[in-house]
PDB file of N, CA and C in Angstrom:
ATOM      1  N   UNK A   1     -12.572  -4.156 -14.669  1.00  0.00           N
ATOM      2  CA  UNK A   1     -12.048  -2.816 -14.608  1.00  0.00           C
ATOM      3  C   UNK A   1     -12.739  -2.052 -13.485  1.00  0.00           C
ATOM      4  N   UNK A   2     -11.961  -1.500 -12.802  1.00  0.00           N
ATOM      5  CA  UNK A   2     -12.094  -0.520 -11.922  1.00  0.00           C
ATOM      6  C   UNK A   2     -13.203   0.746 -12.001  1.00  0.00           C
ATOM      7  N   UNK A   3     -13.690   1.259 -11.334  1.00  0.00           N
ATOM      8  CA  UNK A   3     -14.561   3.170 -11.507  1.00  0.00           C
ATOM      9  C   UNK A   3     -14.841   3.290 -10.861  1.00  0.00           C
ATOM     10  N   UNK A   4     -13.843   4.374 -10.648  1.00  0.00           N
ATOM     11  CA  UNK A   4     -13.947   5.500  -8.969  1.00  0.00           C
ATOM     12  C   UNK A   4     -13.547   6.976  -9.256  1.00  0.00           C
ATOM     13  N   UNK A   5     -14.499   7.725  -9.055  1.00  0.00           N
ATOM     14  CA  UNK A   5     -14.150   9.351  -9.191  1.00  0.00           C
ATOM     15  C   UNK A   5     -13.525   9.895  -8.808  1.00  0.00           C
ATOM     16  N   UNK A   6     -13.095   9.587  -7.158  1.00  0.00           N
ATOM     17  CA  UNK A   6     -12.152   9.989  -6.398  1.00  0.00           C
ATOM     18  C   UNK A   6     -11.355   9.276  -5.656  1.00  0.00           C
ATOM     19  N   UNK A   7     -10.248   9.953  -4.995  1.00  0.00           N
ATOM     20  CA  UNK A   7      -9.108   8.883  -4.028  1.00  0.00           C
ATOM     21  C   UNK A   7      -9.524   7.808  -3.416  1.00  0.00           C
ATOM     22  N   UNK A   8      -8.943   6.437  -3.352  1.00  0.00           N
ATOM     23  CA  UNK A   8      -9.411   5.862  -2.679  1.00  0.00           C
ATOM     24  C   UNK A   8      -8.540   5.780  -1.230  1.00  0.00           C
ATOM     25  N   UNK A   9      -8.852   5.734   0.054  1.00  0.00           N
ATOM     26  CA  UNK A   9      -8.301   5.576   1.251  1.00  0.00           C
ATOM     27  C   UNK A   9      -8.328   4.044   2.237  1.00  0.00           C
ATOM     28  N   UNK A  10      -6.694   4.245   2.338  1.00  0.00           N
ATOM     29  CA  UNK A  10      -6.759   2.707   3.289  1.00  0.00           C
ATOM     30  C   UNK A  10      -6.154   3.259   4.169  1.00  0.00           C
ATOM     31  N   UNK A  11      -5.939   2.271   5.731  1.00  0.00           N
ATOM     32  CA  UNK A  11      -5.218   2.118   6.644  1.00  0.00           C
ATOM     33  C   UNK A  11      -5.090   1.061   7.172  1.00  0.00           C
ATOM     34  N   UNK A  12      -3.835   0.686   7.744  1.00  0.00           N
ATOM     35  CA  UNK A  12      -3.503  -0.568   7.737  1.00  0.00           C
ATOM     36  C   UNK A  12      -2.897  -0.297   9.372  1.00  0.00           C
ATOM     37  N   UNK A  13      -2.847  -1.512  10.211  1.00  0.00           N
ATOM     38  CA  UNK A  13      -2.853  -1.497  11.814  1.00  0.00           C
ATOM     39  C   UNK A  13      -1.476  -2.712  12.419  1.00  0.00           C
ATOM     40  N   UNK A  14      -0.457  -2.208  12.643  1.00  0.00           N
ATOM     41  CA  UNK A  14       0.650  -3.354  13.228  1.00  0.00           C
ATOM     42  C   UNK A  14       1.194  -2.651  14.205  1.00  0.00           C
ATOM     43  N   UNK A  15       0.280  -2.168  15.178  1.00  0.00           N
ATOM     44  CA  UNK A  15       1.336  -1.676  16.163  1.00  0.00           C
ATOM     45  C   UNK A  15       1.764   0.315  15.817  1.00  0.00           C
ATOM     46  N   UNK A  16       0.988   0.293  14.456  1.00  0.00           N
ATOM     47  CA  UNK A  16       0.715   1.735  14.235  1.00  0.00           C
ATOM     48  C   UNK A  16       0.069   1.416  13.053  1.00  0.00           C
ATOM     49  N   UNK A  17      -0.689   2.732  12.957  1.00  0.00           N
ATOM     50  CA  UNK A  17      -1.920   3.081  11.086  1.00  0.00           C
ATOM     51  C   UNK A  17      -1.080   3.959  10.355  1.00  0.00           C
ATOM     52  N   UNK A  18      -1.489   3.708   9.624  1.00  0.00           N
ATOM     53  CA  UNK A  18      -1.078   4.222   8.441  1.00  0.00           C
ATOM     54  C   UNK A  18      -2.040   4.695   7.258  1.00  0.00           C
ATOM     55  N   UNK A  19      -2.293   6.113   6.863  1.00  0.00           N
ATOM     56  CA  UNK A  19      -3.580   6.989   6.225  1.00  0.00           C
ATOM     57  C   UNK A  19      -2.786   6.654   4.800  1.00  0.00           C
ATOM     58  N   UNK A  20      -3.436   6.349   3.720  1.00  0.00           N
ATOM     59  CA  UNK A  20      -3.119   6.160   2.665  1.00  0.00           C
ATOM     60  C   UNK A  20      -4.718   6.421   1.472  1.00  0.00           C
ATOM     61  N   UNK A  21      -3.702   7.098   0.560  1.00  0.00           N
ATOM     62  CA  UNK A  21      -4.644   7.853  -0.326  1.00  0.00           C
ATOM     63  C   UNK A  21      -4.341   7.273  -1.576  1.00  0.00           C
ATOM     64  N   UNK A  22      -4.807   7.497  -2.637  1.00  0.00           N
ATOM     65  CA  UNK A  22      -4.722   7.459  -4.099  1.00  0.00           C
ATOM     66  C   UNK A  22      -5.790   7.680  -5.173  1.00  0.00           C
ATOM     67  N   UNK A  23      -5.562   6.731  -6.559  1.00  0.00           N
ATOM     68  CA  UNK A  23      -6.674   6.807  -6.995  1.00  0.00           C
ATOM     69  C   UNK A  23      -6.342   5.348  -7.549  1.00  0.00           C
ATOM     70  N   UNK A  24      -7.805   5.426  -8.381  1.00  0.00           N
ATOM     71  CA  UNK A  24      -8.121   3.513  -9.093  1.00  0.00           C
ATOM     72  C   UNK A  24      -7.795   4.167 -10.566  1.00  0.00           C
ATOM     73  N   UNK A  25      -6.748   3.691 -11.140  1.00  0.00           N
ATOM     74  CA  UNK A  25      -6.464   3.841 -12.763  1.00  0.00           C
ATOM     75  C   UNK A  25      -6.680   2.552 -13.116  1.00  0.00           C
ATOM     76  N   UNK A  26      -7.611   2.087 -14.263  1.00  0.00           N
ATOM     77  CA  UNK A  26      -7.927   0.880 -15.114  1.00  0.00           C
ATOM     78  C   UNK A  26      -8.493  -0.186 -14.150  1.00  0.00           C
ATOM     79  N   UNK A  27      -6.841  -1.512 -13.924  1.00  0.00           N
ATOM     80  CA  UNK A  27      -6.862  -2.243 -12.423  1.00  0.00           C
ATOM     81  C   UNK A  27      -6.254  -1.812 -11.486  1.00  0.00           C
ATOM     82  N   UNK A  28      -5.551  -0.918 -11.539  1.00  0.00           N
ATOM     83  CA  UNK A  28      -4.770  -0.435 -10.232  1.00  0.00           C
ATOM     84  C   UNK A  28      -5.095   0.686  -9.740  1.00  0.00           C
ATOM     85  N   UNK A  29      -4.659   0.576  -7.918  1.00  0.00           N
ATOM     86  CA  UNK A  29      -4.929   1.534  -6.963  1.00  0.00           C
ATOM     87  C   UNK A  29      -3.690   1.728  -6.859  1.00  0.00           C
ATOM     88  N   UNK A  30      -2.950   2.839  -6.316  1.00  0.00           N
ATOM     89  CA  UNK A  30      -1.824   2.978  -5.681  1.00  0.00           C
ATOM     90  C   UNK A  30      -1.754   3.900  -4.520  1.00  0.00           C
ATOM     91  N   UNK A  31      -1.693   3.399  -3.519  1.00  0.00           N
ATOM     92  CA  UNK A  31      -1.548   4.203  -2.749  1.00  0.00           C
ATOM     93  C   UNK A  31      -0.492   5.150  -2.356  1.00  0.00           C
ATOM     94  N   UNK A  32      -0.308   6.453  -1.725  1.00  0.00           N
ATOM     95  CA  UNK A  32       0.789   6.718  -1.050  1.00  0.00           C
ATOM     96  C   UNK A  32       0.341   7.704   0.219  1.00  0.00           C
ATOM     97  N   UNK A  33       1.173   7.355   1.076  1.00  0.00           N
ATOM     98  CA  UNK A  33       0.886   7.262   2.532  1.00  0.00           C
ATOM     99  C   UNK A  33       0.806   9.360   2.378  1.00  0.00           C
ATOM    100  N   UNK A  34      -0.215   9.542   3.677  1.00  0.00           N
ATOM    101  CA  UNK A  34      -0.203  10.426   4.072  1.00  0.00           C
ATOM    102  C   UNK A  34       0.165  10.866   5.181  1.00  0.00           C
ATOM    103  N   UNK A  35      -0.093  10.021   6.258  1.00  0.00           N
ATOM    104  CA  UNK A  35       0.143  10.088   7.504  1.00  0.00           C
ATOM    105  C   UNK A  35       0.451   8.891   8.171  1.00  0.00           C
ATOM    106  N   UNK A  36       1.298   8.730   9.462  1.00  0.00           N
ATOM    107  CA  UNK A  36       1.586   7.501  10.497  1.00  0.00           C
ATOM    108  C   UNK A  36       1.052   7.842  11.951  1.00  0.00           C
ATOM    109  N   UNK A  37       0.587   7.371  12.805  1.00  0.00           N
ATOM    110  CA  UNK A  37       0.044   6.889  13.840  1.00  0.00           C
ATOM    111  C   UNK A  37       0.808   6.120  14.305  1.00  0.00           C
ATOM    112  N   UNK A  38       0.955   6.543  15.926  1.00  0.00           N
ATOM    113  CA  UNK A  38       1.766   5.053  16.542  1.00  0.00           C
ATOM    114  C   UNK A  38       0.836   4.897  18.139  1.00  0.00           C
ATOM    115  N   UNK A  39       1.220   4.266  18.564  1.00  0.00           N
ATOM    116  CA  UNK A  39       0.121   3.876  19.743  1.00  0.00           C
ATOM    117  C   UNK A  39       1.857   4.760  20.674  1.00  0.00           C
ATOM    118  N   UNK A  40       0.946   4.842  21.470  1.00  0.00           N
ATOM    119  CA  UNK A  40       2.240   6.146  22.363  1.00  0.00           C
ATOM    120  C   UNK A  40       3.043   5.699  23.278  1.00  0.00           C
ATOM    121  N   UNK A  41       2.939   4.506  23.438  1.00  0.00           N
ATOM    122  CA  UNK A  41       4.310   3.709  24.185  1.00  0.00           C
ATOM    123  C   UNK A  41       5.648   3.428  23.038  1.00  0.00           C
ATOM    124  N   UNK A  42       5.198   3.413  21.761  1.00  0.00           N
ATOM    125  CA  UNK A  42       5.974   2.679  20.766  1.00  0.00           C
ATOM    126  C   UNK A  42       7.220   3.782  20.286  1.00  0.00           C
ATOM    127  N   UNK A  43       8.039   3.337  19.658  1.00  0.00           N
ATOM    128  CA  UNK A  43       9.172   3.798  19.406  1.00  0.00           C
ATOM    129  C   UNK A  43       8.730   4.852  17.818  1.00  0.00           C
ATOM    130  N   UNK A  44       9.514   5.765  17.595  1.00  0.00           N
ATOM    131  CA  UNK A  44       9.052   6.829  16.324  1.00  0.00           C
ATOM    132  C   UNK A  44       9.611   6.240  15.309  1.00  0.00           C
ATOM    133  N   UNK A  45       8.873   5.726  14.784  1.00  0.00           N
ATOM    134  CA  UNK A  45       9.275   4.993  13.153  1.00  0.00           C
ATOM    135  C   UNK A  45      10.227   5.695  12.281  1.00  0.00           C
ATOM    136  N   UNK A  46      10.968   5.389  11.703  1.00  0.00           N
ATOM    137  CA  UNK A  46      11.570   6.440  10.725  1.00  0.00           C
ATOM    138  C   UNK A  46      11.030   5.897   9.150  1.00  0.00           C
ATOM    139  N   UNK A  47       9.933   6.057   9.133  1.00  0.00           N
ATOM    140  CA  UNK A  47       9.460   5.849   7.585  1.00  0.00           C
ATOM    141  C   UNK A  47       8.764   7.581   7.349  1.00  0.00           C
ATOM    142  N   UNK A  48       9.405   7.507   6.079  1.00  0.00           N
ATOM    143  CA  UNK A  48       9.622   9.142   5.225  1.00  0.00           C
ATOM    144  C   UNK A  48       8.233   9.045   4.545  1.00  0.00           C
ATOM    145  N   UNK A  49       7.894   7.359   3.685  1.00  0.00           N
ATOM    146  CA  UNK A  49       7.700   8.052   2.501  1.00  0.00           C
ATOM    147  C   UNK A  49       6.967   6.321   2.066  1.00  0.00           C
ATOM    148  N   UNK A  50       5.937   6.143   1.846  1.00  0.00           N
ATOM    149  CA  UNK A  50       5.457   4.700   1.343  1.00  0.00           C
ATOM    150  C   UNK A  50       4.446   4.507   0.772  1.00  0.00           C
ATOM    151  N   UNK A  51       4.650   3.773  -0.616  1.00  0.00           N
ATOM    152  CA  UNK A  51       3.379   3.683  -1.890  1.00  0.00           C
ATOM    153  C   UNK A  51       3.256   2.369  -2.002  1.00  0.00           C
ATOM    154  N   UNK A  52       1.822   1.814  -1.846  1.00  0.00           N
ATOM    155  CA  UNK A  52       1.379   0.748  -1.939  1.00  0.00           C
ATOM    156  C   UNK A  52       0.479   0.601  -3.282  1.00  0.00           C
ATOM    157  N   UNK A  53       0.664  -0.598  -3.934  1.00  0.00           N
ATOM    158  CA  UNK A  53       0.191  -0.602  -5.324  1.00  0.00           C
ATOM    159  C   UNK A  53      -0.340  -2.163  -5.646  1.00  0.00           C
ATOM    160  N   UNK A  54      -1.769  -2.002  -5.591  1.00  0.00           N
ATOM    161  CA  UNK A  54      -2.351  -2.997  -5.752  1.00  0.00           C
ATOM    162  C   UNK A  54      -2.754  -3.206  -7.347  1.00  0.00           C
ATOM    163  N   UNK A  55      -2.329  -4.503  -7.625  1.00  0.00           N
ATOM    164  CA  UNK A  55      -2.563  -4.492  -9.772  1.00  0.00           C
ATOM    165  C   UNK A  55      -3.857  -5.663 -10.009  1.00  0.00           C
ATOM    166  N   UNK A  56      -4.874  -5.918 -10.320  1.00  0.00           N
ATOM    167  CA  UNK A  56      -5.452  -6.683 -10.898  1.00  0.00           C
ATOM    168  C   UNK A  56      -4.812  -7.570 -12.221  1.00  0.00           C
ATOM    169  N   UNK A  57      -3.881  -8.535 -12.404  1.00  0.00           N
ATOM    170  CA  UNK A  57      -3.507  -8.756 -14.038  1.00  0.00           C
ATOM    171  C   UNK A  57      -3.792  -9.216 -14.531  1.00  0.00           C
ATOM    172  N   UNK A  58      -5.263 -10.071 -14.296  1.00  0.00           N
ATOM    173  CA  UNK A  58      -6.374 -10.768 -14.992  1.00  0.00           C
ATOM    174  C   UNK A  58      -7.098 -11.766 -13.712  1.00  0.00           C
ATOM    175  N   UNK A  59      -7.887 -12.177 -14.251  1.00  0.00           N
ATOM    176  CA  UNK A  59      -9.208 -12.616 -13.380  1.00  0.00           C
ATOM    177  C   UNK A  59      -8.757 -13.295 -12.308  1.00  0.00           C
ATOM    178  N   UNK A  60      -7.351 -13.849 -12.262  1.00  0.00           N
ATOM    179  CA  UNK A  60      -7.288 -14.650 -11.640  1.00  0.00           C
ATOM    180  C   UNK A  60      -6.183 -14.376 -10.730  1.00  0.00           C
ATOM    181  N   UNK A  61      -5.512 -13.408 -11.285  1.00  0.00           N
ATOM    182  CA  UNK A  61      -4.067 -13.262 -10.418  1.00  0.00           C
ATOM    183  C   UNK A  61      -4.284 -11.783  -9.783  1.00  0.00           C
ATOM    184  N   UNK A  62      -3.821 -11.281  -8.448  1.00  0.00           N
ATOM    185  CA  UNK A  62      -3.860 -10.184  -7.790  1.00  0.00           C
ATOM    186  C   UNK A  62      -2.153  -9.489  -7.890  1.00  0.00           C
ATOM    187  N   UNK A  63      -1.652  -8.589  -7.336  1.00  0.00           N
ATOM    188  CA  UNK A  63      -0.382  -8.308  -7.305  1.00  0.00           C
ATOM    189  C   UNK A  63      -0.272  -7.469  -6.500  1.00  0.00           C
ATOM    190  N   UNK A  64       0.591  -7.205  -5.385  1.00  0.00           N
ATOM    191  CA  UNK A  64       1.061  -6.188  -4.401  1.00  0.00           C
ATOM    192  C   UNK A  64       2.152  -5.763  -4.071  1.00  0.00           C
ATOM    193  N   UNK A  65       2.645  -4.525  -4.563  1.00  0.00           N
ATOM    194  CA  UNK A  65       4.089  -4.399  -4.376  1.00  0.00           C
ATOM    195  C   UNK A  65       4.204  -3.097  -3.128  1.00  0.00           C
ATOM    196  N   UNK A  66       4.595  -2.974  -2.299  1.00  0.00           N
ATOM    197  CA  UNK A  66       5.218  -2.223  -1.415  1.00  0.00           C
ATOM    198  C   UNK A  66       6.526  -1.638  -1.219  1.00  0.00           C
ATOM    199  N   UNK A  67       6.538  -0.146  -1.604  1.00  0.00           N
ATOM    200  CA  UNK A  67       8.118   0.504  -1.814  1.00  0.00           C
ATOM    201  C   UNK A  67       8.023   1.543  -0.512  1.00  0.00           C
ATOM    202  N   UNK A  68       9.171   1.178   0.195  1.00  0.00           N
ATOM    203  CA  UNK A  68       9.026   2.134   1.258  1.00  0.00           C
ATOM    204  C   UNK A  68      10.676   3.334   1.188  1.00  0.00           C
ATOM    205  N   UNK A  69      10.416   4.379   1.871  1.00  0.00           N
ATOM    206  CA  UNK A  69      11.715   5.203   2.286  1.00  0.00           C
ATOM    207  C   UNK A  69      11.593   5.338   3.728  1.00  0.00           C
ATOM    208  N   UNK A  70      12.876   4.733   4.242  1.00  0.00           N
ATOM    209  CA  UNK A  70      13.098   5.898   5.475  1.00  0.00           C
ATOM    210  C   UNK A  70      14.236   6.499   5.812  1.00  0.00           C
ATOM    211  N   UNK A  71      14.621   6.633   7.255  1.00  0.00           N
ATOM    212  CA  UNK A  71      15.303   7.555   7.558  1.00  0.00           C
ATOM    213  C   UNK A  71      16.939   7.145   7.233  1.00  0.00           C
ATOM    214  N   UNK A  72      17.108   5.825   6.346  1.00  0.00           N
ATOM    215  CA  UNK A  72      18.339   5.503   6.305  1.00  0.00           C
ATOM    216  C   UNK A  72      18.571   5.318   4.917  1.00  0.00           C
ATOM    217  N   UNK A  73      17.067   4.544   4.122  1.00  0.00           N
ATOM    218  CA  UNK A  73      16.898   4.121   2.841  1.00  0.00           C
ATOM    219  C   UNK A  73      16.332   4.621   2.746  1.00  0.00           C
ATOM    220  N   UNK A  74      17.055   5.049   0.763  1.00  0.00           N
ATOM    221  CA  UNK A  74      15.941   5.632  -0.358  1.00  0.00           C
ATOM    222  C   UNK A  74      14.547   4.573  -0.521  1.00  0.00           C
ATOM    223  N   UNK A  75      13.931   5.421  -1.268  1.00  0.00           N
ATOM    224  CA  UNK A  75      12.587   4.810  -1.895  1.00  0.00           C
ATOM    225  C   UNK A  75      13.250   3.731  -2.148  1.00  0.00           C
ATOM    226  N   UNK A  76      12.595   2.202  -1.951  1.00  0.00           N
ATOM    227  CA  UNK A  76      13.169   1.201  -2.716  1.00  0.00           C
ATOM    228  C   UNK A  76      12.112  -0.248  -2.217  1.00  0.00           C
ATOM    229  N   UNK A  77      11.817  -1.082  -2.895  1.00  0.00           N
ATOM    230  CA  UNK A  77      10.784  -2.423  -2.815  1.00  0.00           C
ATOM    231  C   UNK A  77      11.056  -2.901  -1.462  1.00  0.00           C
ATOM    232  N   UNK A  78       9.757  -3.073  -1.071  1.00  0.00           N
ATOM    233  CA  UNK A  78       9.854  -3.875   0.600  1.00  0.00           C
ATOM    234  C   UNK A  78       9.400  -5.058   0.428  1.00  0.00           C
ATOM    235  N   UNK A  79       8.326  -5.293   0.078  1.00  0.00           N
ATOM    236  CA  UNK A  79       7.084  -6.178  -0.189  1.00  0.00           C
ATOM    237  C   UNK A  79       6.841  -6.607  -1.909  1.00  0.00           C
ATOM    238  N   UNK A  80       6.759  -7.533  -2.474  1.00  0.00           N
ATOM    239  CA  UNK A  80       6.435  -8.042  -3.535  1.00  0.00           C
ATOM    240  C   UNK A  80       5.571  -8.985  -3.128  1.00  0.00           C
ATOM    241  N   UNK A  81       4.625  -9.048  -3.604  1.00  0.00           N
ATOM    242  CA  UNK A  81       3.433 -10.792  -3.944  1.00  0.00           C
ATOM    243  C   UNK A  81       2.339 -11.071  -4.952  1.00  0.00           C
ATOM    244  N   UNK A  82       2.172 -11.875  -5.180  1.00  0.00           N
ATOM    245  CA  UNK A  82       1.327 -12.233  -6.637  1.00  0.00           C
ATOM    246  C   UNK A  82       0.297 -12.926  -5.881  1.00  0.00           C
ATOM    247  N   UNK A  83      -0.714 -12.817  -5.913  1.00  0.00           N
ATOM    248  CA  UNK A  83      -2.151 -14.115  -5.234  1.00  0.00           C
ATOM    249  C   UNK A  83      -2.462 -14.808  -6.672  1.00  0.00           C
ATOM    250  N   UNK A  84      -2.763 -15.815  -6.515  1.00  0.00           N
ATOM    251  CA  UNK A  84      -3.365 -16.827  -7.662  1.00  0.00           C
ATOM    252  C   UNK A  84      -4.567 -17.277  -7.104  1.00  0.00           C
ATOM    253  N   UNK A  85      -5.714 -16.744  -7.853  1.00  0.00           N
ATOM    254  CA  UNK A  85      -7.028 -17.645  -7.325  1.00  0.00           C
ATOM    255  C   UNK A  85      -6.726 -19.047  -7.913  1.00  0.00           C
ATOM    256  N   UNK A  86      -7.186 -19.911  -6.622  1.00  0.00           N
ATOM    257  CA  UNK A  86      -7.301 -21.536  -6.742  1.00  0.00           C
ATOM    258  C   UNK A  86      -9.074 -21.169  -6.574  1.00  0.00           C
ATOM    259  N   UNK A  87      -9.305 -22.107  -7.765  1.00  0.00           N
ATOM    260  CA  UNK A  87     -10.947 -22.429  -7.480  1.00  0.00           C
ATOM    261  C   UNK A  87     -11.063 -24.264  -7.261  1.00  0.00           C
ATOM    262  N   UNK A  88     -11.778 -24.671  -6.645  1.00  0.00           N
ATOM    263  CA  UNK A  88     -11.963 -26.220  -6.941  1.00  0.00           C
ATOM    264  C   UNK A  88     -12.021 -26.515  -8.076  1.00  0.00           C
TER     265      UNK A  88
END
């Protein structure tokens, strides 16, 4: 289990960042974006609106789902994945 008092912050780098805030409930973080960054040659993204949600669902499995909006689509799933720890 998780314990954190306050938001936690990520940013993530493909050609632009992305400021992302939240908090840690139980196993999960969820993020949702605050701000976008683009490197200044690049084209203006049309993303509105994006929550990233990382789940712990036991010792062994991770989970990441990514729901994005933009300028054409509602809120709706981009990204789904499950990690499975392999141990030897």
């Amino acid at each position: 289990m998780l314990d954190c008092s306050g938001p936690v912050t990520d940013n993530i780098a493909q050609r632009f960042v992305t400021v992302e805030e939240g908090p840690i409930k139980g196993s999960q973080i969820k993020f949702r974006l605050k701000d976008v960054g683009r490197i200044s040659f690049s084209r203006d993204l049309p993303v509105h609106d994006l929550v990233r949600e990382w789940t712990l669902l036991d010792k062994n499995t991770l989970q990441a789902r990514l729901n994005m909006e933009t300028l054409t689509h509602g809120m709706q799933e981009h990204t789904f994945i499950r990690y499975q720890k392999i141990t030897p």
